[in-house]
N, C-alpha and C. Protein backbone atom coordinates (compact mmCIF):
# COMPACT_ATOMS: atom_id res chain seq x y z
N UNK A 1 12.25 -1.13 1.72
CA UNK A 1 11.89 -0.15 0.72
C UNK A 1 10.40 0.14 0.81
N UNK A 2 10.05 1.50 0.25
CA UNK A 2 8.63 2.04 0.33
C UNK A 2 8.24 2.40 -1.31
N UNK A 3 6.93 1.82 -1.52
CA UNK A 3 6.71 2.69 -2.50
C UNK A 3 5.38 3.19 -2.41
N UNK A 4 4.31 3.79 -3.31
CA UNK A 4 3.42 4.47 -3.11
C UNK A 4 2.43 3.90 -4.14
N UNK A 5 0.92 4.18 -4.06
CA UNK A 5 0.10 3.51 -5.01
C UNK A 5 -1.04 5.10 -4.91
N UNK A 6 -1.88 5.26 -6.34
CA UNK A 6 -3.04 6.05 -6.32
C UNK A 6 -3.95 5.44 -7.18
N UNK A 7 -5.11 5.04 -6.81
CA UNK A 7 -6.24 4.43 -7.86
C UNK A 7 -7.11 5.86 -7.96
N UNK A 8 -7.37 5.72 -9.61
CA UNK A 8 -8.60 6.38 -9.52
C UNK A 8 -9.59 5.55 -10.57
N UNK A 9 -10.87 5.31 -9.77
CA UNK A 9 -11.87 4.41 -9.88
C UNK A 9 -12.29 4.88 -11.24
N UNK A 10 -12.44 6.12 -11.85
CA UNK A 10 -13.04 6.49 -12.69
C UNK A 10 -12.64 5.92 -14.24
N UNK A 11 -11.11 5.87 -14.00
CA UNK A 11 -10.09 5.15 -15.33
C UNK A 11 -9.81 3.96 -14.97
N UNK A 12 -10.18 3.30 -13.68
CA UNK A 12 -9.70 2.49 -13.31
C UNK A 12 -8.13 2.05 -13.25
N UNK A 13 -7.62 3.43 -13.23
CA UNK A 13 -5.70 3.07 -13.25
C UNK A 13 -5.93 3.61 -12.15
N UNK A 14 -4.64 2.10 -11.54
CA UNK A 14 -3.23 2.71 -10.80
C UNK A 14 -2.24 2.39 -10.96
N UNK A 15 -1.62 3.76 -10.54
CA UNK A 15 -0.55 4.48 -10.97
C UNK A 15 0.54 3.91 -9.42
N UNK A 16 1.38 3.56 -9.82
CA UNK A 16 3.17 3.08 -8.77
C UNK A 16 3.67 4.28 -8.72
N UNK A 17 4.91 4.41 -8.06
CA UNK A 17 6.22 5.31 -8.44
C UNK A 17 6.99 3.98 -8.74
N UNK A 18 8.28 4.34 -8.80
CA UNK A 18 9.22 3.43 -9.56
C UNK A 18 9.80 2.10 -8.52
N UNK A 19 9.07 2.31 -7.07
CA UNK A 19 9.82 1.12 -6.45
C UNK A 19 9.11 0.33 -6.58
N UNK A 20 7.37 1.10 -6.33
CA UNK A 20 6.55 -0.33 -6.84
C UNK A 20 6.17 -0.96 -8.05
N UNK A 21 6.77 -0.45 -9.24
CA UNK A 21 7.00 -1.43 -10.19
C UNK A 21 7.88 -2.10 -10.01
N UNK A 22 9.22 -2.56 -9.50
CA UNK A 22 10.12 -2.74 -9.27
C UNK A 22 9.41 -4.38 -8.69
N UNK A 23 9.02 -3.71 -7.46
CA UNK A 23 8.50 -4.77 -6.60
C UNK A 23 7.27 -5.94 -7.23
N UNK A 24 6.76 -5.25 -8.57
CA UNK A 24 6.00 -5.79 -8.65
C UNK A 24 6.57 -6.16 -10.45
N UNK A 25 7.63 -5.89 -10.55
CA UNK A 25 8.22 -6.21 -12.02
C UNK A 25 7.61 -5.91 -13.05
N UNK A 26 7.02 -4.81 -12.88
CA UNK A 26 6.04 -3.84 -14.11
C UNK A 26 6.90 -3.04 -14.62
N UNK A 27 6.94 -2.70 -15.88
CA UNK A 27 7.59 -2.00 -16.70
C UNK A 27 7.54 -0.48 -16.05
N UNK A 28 8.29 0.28 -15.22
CA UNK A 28 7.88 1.62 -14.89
C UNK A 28 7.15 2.51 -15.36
N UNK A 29 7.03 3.00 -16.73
CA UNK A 29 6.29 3.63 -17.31
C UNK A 29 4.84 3.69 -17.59
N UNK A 30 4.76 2.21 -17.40
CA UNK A 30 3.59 1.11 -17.46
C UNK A 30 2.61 1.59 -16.17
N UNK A 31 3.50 1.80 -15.13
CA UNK A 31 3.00 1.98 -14.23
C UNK A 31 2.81 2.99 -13.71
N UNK A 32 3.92 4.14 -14.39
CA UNK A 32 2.97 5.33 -14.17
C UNK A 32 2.33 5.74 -15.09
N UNK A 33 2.03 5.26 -16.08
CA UNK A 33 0.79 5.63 -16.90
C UNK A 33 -0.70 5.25 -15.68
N UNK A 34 -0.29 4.45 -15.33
CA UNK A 34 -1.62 3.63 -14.70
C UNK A 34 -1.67 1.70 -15.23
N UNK A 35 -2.17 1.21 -14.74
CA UNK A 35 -2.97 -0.24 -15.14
C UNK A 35 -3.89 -0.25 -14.21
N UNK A 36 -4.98 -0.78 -14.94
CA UNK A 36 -6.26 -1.55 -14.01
C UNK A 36 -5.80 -2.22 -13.16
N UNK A 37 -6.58 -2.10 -12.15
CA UNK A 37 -6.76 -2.30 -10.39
C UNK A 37 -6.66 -4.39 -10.44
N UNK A 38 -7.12 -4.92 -11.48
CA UNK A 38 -7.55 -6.14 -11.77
C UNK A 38 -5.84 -6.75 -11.90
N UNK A 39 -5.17 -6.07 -12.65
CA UNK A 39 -3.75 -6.50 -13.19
C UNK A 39 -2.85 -6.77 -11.58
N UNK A 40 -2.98 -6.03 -10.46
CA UNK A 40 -2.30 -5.82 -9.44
C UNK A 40 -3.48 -7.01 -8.58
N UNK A 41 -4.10 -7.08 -8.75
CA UNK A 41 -5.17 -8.48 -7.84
C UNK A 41 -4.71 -9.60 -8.48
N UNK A 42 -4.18 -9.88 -9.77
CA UNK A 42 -3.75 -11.08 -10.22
C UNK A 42 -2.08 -11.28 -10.12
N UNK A 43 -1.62 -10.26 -9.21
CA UNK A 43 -0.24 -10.70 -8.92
C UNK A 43 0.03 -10.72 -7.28
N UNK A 44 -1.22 -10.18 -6.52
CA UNK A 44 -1.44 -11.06 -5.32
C UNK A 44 -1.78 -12.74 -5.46
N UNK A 45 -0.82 -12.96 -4.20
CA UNK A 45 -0.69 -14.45 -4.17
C UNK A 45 -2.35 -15.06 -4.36
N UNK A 46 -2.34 -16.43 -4.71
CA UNK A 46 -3.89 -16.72 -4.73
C UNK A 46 -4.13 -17.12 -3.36
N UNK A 47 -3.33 -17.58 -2.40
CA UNK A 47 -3.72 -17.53 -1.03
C UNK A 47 -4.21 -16.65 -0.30
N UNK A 48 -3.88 -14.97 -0.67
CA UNK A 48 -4.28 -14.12 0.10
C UNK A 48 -5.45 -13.32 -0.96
N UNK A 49 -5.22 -13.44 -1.97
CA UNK A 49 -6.08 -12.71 -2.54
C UNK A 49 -7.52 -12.03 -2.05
N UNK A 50 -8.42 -13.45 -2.00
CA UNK A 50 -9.64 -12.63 -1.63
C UNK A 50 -9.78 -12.30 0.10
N UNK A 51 -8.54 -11.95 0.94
CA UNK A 51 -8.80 -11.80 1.90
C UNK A 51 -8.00 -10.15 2.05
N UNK A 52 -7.27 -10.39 0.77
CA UNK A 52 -7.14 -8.56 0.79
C UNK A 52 -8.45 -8.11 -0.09
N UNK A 53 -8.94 -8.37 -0.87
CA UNK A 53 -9.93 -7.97 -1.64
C UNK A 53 -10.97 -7.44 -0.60
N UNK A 54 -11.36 -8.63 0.24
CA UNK A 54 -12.19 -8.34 1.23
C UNK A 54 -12.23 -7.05 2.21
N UNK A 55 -10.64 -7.34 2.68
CA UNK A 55 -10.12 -5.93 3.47
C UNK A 55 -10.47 -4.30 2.69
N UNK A 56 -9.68 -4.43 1.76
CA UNK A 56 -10.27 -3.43 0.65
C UNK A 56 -11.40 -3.19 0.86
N UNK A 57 -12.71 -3.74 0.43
CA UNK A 57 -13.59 -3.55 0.04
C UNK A 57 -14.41 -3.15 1.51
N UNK A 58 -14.03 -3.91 2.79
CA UNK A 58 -14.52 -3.05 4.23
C UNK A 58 -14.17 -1.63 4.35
N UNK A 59 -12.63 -1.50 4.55
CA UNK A 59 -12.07 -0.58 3.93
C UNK A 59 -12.81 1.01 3.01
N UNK A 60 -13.13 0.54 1.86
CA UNK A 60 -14.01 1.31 1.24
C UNK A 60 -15.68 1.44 1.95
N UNK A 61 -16.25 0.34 2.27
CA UNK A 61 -17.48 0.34 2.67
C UNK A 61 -17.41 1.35 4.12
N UNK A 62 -16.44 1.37 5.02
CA UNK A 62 -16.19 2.27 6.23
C UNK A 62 -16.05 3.45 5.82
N UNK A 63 -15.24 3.68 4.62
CA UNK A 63 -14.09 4.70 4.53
C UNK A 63 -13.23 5.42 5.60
N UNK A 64 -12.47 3.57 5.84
CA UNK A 64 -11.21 3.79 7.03
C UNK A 64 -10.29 3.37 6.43
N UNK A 65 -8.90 3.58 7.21
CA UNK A 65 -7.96 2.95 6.49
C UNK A 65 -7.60 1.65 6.48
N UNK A 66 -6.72 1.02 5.84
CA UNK A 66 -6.57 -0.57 6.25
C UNK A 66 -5.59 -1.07 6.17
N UNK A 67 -5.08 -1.94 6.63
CA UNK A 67 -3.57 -2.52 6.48
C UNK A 67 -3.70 -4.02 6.32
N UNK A 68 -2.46 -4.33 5.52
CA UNK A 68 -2.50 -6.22 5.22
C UNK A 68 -1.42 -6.29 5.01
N UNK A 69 -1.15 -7.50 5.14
CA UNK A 69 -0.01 -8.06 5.09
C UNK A 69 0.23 -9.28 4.10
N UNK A 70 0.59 -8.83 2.95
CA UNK A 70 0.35 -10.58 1.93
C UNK A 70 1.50 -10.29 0.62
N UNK A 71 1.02 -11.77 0.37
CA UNK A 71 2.46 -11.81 -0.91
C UNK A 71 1.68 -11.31 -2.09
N UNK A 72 2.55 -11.05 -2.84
CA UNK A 72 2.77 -10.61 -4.43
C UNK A 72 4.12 -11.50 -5.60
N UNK A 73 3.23 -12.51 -6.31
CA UNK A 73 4.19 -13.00 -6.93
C UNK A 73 4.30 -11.85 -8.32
N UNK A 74 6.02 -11.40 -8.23
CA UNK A 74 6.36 -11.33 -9.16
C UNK A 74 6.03 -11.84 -10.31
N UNK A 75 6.67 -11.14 -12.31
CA UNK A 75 6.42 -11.64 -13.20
C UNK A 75 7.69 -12.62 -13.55
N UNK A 76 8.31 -12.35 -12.45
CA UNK A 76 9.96 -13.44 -12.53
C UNK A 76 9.78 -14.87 -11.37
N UNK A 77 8.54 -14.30 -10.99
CA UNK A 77 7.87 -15.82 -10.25
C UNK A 77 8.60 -15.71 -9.00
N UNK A 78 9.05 -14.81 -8.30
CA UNK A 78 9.70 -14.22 -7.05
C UNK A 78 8.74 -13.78 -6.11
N UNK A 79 8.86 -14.75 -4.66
CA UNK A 79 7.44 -14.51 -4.07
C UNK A 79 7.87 -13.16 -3.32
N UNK A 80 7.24 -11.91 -2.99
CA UNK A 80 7.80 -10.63 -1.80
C UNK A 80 6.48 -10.64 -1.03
N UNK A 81 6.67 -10.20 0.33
CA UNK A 81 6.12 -9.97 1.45
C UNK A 81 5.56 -8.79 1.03
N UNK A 82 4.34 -8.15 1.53
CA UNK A 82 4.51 -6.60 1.39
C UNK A 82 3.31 -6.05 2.62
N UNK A 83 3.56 -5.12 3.33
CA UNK A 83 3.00 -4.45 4.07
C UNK A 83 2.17 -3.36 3.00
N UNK A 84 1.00 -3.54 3.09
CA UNK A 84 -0.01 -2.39 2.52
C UNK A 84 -0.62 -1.35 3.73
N UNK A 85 -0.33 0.08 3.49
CA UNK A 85 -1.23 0.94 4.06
C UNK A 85 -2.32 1.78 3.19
N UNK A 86 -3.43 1.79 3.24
CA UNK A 86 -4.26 2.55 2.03
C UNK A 86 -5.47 3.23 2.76
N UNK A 87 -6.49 4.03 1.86
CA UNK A 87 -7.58 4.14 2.15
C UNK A 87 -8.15 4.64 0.87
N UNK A 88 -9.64 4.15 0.67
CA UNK A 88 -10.13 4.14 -0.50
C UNK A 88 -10.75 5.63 -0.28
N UNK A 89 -11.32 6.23 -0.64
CA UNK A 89 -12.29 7.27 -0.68
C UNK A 89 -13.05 7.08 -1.46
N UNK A 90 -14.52 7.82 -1.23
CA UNK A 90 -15.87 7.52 -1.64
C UNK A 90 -16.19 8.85 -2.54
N UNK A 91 -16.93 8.90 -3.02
CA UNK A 91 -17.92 10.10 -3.70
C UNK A 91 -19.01 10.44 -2.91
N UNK A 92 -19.53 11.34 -3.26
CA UNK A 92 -21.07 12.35 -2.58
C UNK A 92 -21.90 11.12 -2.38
N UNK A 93 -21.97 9.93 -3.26
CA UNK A 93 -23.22 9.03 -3.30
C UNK A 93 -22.65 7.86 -2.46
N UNK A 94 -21.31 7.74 -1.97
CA UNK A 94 -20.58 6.80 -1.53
C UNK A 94 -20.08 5.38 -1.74
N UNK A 95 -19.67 6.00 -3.64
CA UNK A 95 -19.29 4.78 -4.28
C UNK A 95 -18.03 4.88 -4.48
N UNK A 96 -17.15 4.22 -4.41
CA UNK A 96 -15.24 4.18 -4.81
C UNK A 96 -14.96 5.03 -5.71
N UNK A 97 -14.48 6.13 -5.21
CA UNK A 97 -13.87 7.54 -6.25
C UNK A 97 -12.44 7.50 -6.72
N UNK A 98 -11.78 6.61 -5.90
CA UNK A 98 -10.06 6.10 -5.82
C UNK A 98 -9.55 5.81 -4.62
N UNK A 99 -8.36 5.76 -4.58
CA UNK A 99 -7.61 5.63 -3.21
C UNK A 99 -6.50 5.96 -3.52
N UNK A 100 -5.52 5.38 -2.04
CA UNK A 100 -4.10 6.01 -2.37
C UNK A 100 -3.50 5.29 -1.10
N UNK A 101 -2.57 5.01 -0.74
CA UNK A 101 -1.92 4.14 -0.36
C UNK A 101 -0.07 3.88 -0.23
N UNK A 102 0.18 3.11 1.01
CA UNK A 102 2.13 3.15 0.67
C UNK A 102 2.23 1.52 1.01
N UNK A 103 2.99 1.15 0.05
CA UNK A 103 3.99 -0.71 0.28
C UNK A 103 5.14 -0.53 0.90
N UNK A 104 4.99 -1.41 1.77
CA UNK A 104 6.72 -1.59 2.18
C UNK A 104 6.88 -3.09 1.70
N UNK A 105 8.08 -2.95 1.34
CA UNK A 105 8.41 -4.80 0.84
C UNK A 105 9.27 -5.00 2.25
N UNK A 106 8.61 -6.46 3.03
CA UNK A 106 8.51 -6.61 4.07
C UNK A 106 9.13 -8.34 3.77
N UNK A 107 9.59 -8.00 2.84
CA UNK A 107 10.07 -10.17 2.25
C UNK A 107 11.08 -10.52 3.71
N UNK A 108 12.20 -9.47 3.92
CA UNK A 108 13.43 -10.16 4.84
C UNK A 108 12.85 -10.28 6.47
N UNK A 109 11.43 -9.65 6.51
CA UNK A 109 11.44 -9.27 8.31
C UNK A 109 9.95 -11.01 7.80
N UNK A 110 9.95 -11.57 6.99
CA UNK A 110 9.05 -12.79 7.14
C UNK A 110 9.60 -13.90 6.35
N UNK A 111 10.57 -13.72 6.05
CA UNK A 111 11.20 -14.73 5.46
C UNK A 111 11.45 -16.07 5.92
N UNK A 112 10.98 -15.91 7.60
CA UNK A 112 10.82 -17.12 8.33
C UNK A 112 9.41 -17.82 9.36
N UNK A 113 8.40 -16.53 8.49
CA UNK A 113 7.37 -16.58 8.83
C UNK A 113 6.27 -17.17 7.75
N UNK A 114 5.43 -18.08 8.34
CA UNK A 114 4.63 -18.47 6.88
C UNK A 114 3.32 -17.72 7.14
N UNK A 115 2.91 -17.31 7.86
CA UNK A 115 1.57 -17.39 7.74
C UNK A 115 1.15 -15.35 7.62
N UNK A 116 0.43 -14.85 7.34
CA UNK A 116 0.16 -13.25 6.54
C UNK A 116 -1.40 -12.81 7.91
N UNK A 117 -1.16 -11.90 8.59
CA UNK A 117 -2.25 -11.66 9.13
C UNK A 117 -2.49 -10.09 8.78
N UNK A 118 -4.11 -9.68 9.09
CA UNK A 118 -4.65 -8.19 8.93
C UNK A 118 -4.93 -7.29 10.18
N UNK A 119 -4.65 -6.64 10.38
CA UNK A 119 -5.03 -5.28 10.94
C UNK A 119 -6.82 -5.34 10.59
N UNK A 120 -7.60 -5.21 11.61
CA UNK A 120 -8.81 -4.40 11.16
C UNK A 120 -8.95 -3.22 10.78
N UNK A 121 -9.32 -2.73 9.74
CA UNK A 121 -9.50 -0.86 9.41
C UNK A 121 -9.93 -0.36 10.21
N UNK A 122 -9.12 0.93 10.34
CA UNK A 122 -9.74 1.92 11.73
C UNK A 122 -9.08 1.37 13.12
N UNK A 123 -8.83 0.12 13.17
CA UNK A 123 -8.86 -0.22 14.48
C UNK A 123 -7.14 0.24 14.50
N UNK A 124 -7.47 1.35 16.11
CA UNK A 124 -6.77 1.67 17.01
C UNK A 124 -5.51 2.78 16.04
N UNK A 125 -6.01 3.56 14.84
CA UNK A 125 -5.49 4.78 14.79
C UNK A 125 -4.64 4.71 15.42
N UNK A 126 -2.95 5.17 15.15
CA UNK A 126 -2.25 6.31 16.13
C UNK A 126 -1.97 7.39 15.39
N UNK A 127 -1.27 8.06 16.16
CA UNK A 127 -0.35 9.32 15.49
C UNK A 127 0.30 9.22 14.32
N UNK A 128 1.19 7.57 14.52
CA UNK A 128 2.07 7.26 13.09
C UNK A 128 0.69 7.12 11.73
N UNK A 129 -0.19 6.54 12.17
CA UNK A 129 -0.72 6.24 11.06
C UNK A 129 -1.68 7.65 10.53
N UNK A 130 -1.97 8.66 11.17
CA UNK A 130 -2.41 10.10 10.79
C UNK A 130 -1.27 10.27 10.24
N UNK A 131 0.35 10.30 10.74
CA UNK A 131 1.54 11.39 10.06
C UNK A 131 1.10 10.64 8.74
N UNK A 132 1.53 9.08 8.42
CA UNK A 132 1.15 8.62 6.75
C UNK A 132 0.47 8.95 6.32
N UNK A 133 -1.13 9.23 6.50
CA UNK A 133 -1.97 9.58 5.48
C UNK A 133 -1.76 10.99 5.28
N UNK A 134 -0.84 12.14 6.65
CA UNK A 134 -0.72 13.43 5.77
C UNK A 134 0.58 13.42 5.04
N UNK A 135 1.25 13.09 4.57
CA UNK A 135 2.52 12.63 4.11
C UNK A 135 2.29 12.08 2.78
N UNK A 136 1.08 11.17 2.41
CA UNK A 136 0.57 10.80 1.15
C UNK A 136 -0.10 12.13 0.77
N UNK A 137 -0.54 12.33 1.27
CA UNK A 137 -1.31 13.62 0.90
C UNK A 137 -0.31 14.93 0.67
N UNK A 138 0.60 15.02 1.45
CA UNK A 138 1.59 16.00 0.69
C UNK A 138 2.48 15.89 -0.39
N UNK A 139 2.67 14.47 -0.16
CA UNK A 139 3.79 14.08 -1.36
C UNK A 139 2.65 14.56 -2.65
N UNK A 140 1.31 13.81 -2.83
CA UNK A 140 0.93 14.20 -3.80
C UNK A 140 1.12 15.59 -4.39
N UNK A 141 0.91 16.37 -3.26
CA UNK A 141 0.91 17.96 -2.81
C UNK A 141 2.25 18.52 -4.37
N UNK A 142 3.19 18.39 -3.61
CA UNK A 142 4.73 18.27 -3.83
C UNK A 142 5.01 17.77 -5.33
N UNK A 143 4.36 16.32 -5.89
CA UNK A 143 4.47 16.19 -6.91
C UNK A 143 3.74 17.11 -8.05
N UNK A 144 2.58 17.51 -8.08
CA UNK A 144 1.78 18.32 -8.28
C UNK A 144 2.62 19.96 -8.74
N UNK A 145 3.10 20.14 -8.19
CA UNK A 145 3.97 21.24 -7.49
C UNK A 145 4.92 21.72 -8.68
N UNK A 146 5.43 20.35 -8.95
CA UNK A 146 6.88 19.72 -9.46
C UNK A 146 8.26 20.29 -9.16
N UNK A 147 8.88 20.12 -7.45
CA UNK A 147 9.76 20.80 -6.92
C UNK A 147 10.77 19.09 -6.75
N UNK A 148 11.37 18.74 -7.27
CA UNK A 148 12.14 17.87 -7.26
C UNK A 148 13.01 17.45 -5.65
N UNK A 149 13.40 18.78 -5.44
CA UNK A 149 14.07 18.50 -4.10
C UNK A 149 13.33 18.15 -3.31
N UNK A 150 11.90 18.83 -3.02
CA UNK A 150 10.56 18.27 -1.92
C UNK A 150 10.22 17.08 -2.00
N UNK A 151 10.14 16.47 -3.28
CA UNK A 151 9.63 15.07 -3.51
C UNK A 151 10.57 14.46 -3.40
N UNK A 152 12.01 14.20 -3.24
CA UNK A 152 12.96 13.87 -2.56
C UNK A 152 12.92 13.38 -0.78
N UNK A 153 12.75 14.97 -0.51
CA UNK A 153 12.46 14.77 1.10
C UNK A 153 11.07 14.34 1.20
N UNK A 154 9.82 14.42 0.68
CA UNK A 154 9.03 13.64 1.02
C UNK A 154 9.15 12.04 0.80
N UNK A 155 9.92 11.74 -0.43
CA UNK A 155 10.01 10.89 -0.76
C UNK A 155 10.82 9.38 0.85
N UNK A 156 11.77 10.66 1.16
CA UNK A 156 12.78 9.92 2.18
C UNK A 156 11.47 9.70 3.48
N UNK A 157 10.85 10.79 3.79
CA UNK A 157 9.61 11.02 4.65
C UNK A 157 9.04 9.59 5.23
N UNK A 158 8.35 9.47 3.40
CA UNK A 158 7.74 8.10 3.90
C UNK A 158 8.35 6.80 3.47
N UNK A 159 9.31 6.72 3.86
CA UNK A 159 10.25 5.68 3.69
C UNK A 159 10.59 5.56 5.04
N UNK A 160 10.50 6.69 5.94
CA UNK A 160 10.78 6.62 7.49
C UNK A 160 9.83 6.06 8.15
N UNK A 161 8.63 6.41 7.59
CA UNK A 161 6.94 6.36 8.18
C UNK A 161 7.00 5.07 7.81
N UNK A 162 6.73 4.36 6.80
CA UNK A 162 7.01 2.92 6.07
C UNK A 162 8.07 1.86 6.96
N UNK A 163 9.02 2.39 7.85
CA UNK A 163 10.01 1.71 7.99
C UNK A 163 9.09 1.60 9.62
N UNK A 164 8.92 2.60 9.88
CA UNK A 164 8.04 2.32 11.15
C UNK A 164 6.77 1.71 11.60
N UNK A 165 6.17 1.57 10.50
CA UNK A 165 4.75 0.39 10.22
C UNK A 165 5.11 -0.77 10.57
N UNK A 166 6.23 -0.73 9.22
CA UNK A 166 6.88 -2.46 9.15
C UNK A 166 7.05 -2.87 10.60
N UNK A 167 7.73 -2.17 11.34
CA UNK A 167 8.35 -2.36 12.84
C UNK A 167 7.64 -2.63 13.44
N UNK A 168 6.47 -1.74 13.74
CA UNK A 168 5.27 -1.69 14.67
C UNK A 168 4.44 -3.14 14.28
N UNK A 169 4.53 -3.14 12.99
CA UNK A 169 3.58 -4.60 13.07
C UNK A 169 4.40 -6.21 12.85
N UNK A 170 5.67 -5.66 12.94
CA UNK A 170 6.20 -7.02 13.03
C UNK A 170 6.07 -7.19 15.12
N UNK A 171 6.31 -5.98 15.42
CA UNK A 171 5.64 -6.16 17.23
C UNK A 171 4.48 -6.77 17.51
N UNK A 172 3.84 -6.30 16.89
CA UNK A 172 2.68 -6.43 17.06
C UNK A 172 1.78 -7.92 16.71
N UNK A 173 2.76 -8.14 15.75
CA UNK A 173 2.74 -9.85 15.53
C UNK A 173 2.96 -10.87 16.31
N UNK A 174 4.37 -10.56 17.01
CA UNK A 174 4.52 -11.14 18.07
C UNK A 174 4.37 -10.88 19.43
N UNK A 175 3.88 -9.92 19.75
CA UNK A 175 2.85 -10.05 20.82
C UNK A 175 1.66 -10.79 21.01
N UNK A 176 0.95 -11.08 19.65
CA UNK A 176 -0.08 -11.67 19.33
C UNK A 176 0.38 -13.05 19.85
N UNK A 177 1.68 -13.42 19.37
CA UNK A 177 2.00 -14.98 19.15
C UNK A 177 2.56 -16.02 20.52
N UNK A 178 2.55 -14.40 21.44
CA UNK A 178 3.22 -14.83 22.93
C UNK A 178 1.87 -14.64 23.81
């Protein structure tokens, strides 16, 4: 499954769609109202925490994109895997204006894996990872819009794009490991 994330730095909410509350056992509404950025750092695991924080925060300091790979304990105490794709964006002065971002819950393809590794930001771009960021950017498009059937098919979109991350970096894992 895919879901989607948008921070904006200014309210300090972000805002889910309904899988990633799901995934993250937030009341839906809750979550698309928004919650502080702080509430979603305290339901990353404490093992990975400050090493996505970190990522993030290169991430923003580049303004590239970034990918990680780490747990999220549930509020039912249910540990999930999750593949993060994001990128923060900056302001004119080049301070955190928001971001935006897609999860894949990645629990069954590591369920026999213990250990969570990162992608460097920026490093090695492809095509798939340009189609995601225009695909976040249209869905927003689309929601905006409010055409139900589009946000449907975008919706399925990046659930395809999402399904192909997951893939690519479970390869990519084990290439590393051979």
């Amino acid at each position: 499954m895919i879901g989607h994330w948008d921070w904006d730095a200014a309210t300090d909410r972000v805002r889910v769609d309904a899988f990633a509350a799901r995934l993250f056992t937030v009341d839906p509404a809750e979550a698309e109202a928004g919650l502080p950025l702080a509430f979603y750092d305290g339901i990353t695991h404490p093992d990975d925490r400050e090493r996505v924080i970190g990522l993030i925060r290169r991430s923003a300091a580049e303004g590239s994109p970034y990918i990680a790979e780490y747990r999220v304990i549930s509020i039912d105490g249910r540990t999930h895997w999750v593949l993060a794709r994001g990128r923060i964006f900056g302001d004119h002065t080049g301070r955190p204006a928001g971001g935006r971002g897609i999860l894949v819950d990645v629990t069954r393809l590591r369920a026999s894996e213990g250990l969570c590794d990162e992608v460097t930001p920026g490093a090695g771009e492809t095509p798939l990872d340009r189609a995601v960021e225009h695909a976040i950017a249209a869905q927003d498009a689309i929601v905006a819009a409010g055409d139900p059937v589009l946000k449907a098919q975008a919706d399925a979109l990046l659930m395809a794009l999402g399904r192909r991350l997951a893939q690519r970096h479970v390869v990519e894992q084990r290439r590393r490991l051979n």
